[in-house]
Protein backbone atom coordinates (compact mmCIF):
# COMPACT_ATOMS: atom_id res chain seq x y z
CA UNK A 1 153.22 91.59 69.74
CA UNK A 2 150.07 90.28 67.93
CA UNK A 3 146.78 92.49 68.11
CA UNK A 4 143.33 91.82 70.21
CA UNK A 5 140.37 91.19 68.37
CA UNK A 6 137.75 93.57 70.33
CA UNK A 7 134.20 92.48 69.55
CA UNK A 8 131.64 95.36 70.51
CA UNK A 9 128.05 95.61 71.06
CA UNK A 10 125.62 97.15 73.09
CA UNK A 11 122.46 98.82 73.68
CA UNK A 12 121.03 100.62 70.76
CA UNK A 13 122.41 104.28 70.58
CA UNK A 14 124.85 103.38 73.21
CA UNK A 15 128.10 104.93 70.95
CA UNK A 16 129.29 101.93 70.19
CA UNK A 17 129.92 103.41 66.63
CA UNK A 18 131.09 106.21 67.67
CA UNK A 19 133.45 105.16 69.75
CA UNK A 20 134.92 102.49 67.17
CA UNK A 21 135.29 105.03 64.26
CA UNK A 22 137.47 107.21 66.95
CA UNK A 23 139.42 104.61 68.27
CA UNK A 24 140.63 104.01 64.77
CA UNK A 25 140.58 107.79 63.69
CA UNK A 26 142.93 108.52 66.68
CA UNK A 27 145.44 105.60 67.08
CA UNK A 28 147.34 103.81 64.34
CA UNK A 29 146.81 100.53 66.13
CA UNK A 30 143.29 100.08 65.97
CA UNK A 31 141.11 99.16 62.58
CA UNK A 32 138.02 98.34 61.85
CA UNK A 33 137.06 94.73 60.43
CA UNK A 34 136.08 94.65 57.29
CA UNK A 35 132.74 92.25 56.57
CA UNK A 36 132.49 90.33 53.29
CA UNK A 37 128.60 90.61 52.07
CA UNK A 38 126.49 89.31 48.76
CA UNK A 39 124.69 92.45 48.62
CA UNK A 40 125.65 94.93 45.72
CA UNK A 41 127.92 97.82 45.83
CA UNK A 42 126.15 101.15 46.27
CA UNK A 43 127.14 104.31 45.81
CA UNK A 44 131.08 104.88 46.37
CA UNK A 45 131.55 101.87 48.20
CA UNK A 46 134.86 100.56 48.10
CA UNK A 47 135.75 96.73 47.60
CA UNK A 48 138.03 95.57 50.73
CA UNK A 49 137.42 99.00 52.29
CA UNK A 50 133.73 98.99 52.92
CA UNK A 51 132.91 95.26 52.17
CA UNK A 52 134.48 92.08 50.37
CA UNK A 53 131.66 91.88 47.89
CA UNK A 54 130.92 88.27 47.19
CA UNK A 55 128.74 86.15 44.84
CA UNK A 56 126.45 83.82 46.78
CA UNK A 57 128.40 81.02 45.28
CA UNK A 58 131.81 82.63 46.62
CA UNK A 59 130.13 83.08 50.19
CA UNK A 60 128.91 79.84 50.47
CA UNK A 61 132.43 78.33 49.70
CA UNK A 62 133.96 80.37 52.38
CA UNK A 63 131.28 79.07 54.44
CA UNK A 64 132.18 75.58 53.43
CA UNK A 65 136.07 76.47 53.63
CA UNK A 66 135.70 77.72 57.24
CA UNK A 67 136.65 81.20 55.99
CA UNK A 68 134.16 83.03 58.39
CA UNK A 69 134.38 84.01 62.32
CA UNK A 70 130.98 84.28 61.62
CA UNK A 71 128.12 84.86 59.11
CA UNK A 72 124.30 85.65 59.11
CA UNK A 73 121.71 86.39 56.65
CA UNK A 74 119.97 89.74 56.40
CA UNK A 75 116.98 90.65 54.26
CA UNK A 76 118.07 87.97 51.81
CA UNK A 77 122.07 88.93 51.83
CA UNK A 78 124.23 87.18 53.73
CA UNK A 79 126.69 89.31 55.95
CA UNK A 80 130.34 87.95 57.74
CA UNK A 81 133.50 88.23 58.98
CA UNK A 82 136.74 86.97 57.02
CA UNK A 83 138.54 85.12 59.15
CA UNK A 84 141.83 85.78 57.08
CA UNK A 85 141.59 89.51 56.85
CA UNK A 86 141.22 89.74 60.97
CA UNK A 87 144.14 87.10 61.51
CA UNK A 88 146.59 89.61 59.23
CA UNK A 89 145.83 92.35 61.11
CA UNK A 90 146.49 90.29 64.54
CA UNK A 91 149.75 89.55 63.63
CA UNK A 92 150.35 92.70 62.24
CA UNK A 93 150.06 93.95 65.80
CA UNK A 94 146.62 95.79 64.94
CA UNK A 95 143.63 95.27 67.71
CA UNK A 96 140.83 94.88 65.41
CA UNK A 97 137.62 96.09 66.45
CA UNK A 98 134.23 94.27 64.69
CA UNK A 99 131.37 95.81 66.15
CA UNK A 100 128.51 93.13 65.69
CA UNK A 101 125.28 92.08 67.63
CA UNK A 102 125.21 89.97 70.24
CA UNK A 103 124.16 86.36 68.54
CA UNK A 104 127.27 87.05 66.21
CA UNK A 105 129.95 87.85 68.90
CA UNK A 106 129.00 84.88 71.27
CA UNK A 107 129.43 82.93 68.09
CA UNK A 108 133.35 84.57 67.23
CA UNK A 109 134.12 83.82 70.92
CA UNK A 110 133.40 79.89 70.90
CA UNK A 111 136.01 79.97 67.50
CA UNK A 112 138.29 82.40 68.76
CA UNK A 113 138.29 81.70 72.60
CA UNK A 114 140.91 85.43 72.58
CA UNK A 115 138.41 87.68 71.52
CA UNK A 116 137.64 90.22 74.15
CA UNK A 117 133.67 90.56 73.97
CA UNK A 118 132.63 94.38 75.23
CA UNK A 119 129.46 95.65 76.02
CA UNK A 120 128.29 99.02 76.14
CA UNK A 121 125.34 100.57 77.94
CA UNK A 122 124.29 104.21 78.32
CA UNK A 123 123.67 105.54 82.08
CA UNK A 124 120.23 104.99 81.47
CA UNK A 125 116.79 104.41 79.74
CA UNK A 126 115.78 108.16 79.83
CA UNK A 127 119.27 109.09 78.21
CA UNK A 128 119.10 105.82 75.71
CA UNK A 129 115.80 107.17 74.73
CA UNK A 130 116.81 110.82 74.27
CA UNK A 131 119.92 109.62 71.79
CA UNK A 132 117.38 107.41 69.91
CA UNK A 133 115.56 110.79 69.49
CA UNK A 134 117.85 112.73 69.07
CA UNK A 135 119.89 110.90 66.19
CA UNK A 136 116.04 111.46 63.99
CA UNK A 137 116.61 107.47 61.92
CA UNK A 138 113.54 106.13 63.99
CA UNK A 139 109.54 106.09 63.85
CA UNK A 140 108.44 106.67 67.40
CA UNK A 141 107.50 102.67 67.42
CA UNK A 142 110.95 101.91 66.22
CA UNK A 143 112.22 104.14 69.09
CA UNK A 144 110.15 102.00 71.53
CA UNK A 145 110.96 98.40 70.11
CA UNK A 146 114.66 99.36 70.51
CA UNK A 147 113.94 100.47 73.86
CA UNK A 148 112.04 97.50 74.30
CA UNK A 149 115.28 95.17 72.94
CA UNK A 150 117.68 96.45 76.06
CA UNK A 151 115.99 93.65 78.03
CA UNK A 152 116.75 90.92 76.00
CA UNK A 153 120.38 92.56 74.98
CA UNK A 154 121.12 92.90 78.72
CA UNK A 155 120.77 89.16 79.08
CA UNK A 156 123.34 88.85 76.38
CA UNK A 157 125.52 91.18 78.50
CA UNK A 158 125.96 88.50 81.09
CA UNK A 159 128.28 86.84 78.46
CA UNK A 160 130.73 89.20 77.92
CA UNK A 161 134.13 90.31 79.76
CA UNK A 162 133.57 93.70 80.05
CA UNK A 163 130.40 96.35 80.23
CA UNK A 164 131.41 99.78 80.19
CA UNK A 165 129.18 102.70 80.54
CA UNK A 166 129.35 104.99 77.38
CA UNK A 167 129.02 108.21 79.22
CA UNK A 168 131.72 110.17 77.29
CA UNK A 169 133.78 109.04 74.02
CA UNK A 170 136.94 109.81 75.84
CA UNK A 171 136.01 107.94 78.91
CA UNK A 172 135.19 104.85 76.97
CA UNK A 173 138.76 105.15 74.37
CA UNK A 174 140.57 105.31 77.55
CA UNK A 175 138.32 102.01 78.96
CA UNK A 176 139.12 100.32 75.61
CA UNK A 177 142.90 101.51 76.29
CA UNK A 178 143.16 100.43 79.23
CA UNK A 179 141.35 97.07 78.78
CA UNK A 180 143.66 96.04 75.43
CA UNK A 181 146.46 97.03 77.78
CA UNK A 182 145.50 95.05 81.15
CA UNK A 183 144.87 97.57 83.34
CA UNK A 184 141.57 98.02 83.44
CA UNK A 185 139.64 96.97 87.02
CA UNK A 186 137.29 94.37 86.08
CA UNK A 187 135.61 94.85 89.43
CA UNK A 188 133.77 97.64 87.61
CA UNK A 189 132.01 95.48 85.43
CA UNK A 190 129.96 95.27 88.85
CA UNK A 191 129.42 98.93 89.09
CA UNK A 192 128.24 98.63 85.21
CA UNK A 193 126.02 95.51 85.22
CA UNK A 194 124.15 97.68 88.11
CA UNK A 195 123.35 100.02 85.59
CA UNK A 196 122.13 97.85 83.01
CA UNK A 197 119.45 96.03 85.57
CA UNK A 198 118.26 99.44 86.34
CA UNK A 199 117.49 100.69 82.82
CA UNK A 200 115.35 97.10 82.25
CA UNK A 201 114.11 97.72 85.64
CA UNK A 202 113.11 101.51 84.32
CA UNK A 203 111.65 99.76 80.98
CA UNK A 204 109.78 97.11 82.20
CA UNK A 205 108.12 99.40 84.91
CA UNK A 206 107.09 102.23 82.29
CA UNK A 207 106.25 99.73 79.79
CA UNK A 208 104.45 97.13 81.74
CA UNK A 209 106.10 94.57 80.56
């Protein structure tokens, strides 16, 4: 039985990471995609582990060969997702996770009409903010233009099949579960989506906005 291709994004500090690296950590049937980029190798990186590494020239004849999902540039390196490597994997049986941001996955699901687009969201703003805190990457104004971003990334939500709430790793692997198996209740997208307007309602009201 061929894989799903699982396309995940989210709110910042959401898990969405997390979750991905123990999907694949704990289940045989789940991998990661693999991104092809222009940028150089650093440090231990591993060619078709951590990236295809590409010359501009090669990129821009996969572009021109339809060889992408999808592609974007990023502080002058272009970033995307081999089309080939995700199809092996399909048929292979693998689900294939490629956790990407929003303008990228609405992209992969016009192309690839199968892809199951998920969203995650934490419980709320105060508990987004703590994790931003808490994970010590950010300058307080980077914490607050990524709090800031949840607005426009909850209009993105709208778009996808399923928002889940990341309030434990296991609850969300057994969401993913039962979603690539059909039994998860859709209905509770409802119950999610609730969440989501709250924490821009909480935002916009402590931020003025």
């Amino acid at each position: 039985m061929e894989g799903k291709l699982l396309v995940i994004s989210g709110l910042s500090a959401a898990g969405k990471g997390t979750i991905a690296k123990a999907l694949v950590g704990n289940f045989d049937n789940y991998c990661l995609s693999v991104s092809a980029t222009t940028r150089e190798k650093r440090g231990q990186e591993q060619e078709g582990v951590d990236y295809f590494f590409k010359t501009k020239e090669q990129f821009d004849e996969m572009i021109k060969n339809g060889e992408l999902l999808e592609y974007a540039k990023y502080v002058d390196n272009y970033y995307g997702t081999p089309k080939k490597y995700v199809e092996d994997r399909l048929k292979e049986g693998i689900n294939v996770i490629l956790e990407i941001e929003m303008q990228g996955a609405l992209q992969i699901k016009k192309i690839y009409d199968k892809a199951i687009l998920i969203f995650f969201t934490t419980s709320s703003a105060r508990i987004q903010r703590e994790r931003l805190v808490k994970r010590n990457r950010d300058s307080r104004e980077q914490i607050e233009a990524r709090v800031r971003q949840a607005i426009i990334d909850a209009e993105y939500a709208k778009h996808y099949d399923y928002v889940l709430v990341n309030e434990t790793i296991e609850g969300s692997i057994k969401d993913i579960k039962d979603i690539v198996s059909g039994n998860y209740d859709k209905n509770k997208n409802i119950e999610a989506m609730k969440v989501l307007d709250k924490i821009v309602e909480d935002i916009k009201e402590e931020q003025n906005v």
